[in-house]
N, C-alpha and C. Protein backbone atom coordinates (compact mmCIF):
# COMPACT_ATOMS: atom_id res chain seq x y z
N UNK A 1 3.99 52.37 -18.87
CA UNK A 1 4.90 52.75 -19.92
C UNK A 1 4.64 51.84 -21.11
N UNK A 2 4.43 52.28 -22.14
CA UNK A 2 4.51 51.93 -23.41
C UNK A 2 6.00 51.63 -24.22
N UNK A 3 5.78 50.15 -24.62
CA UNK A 3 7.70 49.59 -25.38
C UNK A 3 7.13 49.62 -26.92
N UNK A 4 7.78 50.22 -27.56
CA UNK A 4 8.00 49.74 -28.85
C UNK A 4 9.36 48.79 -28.84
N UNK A 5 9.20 47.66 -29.98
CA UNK A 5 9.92 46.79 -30.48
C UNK A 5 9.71 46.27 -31.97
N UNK A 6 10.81 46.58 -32.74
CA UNK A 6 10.54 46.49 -34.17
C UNK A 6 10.80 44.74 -34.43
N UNK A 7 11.11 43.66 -35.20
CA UNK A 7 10.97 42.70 -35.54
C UNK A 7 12.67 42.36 -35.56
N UNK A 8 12.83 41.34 -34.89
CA UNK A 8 14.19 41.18 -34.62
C UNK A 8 14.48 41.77 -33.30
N UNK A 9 14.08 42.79 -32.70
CA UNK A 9 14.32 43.29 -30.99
C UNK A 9 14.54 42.35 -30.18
N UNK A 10 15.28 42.15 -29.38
CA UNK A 10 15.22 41.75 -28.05
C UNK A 10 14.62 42.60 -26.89
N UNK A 11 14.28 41.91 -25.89
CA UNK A 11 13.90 42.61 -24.91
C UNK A 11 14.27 41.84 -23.76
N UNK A 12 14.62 41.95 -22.54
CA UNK A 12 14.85 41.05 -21.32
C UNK A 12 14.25 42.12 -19.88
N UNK A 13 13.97 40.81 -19.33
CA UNK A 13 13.03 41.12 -17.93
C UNK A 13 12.53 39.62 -17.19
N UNK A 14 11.77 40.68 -16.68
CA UNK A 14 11.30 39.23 -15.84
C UNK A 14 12.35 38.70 -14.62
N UNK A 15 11.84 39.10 -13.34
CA UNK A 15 12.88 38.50 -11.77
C UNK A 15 11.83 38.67 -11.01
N UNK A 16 11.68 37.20 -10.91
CA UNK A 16 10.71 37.03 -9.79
C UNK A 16 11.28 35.43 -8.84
N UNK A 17 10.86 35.06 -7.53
CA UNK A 17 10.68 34.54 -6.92
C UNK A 17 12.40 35.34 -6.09
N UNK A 18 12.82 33.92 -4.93
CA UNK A 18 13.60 33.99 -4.40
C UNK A 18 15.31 34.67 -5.27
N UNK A 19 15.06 33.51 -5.93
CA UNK A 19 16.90 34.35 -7.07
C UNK A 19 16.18 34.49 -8.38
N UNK A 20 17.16 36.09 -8.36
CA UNK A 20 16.64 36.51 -9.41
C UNK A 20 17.18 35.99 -10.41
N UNK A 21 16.04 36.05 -12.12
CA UNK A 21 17.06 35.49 -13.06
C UNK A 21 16.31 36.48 -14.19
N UNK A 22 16.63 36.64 -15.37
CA UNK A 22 15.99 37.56 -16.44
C UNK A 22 16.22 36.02 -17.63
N UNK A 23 15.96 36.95 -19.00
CA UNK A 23 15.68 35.93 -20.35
C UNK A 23 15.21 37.06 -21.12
N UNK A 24 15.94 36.21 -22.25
CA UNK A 24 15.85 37.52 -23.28
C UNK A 24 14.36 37.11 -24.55
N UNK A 25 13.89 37.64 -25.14
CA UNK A 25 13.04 37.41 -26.30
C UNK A 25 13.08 38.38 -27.55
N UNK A 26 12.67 37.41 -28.35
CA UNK A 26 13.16 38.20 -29.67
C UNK A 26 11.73 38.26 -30.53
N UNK A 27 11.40 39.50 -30.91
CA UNK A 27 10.00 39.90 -31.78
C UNK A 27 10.00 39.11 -32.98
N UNK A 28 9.24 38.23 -33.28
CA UNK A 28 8.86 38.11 -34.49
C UNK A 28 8.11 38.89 -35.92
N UNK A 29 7.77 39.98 -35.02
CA UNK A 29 7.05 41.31 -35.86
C UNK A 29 7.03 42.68 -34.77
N UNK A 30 6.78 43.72 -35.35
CA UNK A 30 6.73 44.61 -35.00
C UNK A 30 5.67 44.71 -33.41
N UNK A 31 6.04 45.42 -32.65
CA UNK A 31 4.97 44.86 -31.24
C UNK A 31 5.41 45.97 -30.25
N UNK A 32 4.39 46.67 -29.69
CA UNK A 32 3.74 47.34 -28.35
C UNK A 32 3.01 46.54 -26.84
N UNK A 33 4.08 47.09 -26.35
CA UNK A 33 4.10 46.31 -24.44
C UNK A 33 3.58 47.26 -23.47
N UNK A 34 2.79 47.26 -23.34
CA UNK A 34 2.83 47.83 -21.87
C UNK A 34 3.31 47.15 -20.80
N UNK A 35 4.42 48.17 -20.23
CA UNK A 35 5.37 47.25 -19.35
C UNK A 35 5.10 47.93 -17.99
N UNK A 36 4.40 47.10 -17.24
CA UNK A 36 4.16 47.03 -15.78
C UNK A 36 5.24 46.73 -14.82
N UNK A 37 5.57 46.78 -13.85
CA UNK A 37 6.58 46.20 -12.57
C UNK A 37 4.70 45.43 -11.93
N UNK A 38 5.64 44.33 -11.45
CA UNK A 38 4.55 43.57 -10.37
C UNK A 38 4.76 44.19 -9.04
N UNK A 39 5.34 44.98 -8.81
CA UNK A 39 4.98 45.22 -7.58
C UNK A 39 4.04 46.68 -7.38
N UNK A 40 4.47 47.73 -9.09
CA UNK A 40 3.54 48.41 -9.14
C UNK A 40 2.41 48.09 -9.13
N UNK A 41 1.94 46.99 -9.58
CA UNK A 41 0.52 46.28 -9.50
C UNK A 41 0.34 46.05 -8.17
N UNK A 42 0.56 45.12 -7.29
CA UNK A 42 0.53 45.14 -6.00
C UNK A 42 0.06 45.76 -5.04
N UNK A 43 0.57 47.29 -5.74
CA UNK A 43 0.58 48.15 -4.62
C UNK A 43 -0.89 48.59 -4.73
N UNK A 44 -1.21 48.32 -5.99
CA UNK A 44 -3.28 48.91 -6.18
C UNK A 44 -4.11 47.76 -6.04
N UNK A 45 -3.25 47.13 -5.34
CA UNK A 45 -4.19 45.70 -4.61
C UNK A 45 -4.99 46.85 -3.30
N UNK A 46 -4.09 47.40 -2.30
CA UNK A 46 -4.48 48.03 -1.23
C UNK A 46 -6.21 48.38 -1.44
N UNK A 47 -6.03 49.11 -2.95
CA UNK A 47 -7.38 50.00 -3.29
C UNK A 47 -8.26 49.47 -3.57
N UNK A 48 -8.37 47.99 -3.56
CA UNK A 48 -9.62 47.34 -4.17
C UNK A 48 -9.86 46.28 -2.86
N UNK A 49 -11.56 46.11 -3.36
CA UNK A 49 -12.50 45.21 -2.30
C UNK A 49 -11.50 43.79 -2.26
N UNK A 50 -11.79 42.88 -1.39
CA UNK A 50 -11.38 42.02 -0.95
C UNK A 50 -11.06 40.65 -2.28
N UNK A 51 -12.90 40.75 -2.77
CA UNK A 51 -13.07 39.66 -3.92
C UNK A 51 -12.21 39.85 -5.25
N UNK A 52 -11.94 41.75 -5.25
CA UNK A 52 -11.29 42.12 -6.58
C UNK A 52 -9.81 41.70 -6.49
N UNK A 53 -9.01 41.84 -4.50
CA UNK A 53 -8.08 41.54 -4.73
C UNK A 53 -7.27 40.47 -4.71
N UNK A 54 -7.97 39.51 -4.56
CA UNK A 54 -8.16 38.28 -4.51
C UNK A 54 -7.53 37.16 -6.16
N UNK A 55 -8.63 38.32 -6.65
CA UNK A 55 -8.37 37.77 -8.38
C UNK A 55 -6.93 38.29 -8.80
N UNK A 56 -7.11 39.62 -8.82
CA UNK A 56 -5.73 40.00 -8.83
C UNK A 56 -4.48 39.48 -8.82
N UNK A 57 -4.75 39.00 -7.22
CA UNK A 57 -3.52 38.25 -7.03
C UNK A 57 -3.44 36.97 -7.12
N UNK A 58 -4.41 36.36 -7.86
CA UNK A 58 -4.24 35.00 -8.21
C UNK A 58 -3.65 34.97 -9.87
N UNK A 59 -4.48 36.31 -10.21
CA UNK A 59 -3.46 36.29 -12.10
C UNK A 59 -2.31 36.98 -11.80
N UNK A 60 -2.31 37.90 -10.90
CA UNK A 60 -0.16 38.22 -10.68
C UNK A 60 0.69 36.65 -10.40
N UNK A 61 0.07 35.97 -9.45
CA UNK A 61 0.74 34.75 -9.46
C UNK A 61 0.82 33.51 -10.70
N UNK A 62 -0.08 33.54 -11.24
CA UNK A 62 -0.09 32.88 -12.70
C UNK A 62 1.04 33.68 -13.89
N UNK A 63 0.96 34.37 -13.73
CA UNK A 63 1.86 35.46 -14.40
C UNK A 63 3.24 35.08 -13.97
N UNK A 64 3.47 34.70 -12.86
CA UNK A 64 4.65 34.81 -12.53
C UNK A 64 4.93 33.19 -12.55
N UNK A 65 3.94 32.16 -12.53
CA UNK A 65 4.44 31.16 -12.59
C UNK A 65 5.10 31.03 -13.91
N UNK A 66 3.70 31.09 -15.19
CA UNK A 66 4.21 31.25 -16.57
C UNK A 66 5.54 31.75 -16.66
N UNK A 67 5.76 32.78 -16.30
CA UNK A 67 7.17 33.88 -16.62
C UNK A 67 8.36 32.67 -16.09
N UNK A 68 8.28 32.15 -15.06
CA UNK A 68 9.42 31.73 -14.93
C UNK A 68 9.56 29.86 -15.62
N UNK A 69 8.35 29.28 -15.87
CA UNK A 69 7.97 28.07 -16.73
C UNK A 69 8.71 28.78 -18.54
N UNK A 70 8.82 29.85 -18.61
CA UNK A 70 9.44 30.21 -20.06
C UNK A 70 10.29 30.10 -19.93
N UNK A 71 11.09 30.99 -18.91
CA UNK A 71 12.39 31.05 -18.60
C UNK A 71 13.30 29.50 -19.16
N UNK A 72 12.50 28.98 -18.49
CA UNK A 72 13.25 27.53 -18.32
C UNK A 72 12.97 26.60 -19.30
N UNK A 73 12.20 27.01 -20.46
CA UNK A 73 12.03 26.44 -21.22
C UNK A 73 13.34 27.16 -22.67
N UNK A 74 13.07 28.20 -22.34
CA UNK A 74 13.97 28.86 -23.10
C UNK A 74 15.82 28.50 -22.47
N UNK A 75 15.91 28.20 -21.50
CA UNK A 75 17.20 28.01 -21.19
C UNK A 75 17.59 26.16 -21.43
N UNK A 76 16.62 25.40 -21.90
CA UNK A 76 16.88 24.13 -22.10
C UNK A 76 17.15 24.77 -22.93
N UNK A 77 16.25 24.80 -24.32
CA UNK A 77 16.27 25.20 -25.32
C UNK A 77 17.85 25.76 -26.08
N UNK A 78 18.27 26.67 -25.07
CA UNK A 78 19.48 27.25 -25.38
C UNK A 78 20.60 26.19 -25.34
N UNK A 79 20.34 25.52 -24.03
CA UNK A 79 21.33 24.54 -24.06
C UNK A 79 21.18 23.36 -24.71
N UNK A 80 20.21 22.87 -25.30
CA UNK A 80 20.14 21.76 -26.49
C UNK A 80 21.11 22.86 -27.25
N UNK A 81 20.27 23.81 -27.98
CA UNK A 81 21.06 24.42 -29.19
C UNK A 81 22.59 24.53 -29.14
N UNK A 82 23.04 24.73 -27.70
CA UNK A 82 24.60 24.37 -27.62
C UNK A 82 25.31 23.39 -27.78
N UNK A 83 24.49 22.15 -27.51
CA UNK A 83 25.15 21.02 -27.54
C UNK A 83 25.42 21.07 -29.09
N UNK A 84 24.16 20.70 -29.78
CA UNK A 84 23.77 20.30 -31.31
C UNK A 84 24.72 21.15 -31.74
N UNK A 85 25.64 22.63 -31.45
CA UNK A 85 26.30 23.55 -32.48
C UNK A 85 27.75 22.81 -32.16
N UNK A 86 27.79 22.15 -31.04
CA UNK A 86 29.07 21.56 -30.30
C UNK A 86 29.33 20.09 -31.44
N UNK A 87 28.26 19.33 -31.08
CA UNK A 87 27.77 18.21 -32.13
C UNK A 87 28.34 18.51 -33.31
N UNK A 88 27.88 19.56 -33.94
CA UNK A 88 27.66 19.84 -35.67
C UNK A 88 29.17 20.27 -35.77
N UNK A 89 30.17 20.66 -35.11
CA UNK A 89 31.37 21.59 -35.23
C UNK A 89 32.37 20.46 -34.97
N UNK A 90 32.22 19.07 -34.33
CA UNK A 90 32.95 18.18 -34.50
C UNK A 90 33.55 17.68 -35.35
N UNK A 91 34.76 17.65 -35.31
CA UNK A 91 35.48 16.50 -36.51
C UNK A 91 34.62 14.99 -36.60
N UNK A 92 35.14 15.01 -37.92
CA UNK A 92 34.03 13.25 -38.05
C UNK A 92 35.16 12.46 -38.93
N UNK A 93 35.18 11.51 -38.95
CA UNK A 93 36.17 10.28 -38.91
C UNK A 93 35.55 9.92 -40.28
């Protein structure tokens, strides 16, 4: 499936490992996704030689490490930005 997203979009996804969690992202410009499920991928592991699926599933797992290394970068992120709006909204003496 093909995503359009105009500039300013959000989009959220991404649940992988044991608990699931999603995260949202926001386009900086106009942008086309082809949006896969990993397990649709997976499943055309079956159809390929041993060496092909091998690779495969070593970039599905990189994929999924990355994906969730954002996650969590984006959720510090969020929570610095909470503090600092908490910070900035204080009375000052």
């Amino acid at each position: 499936m093909l995503a359009h997203y105009e500039i300013g979009d959000y989009f959220v996804g991404i649940a992988f490992g044991d608990a699931p969690y999603s995260t949202s992202i926001k386009t900086a410009e106009a942008s086309r996704f082809l949006q896969v499920r990993i397990g649709e991928l997976k499943a055309l592991l079956s159809e390929t030689d041993k060496f092909t699926k091998r690779v495969f599933e070593n970039l599905l797992n990189d994929v999924e490490k990355k994906a969730h290394e954002l996650s969590e970068v984006i959720q510090q992120k969020r929570a610095i930005s909470e503090i600092l709006g908490t910070i900035s909204n204080s009375p000052t003496k």
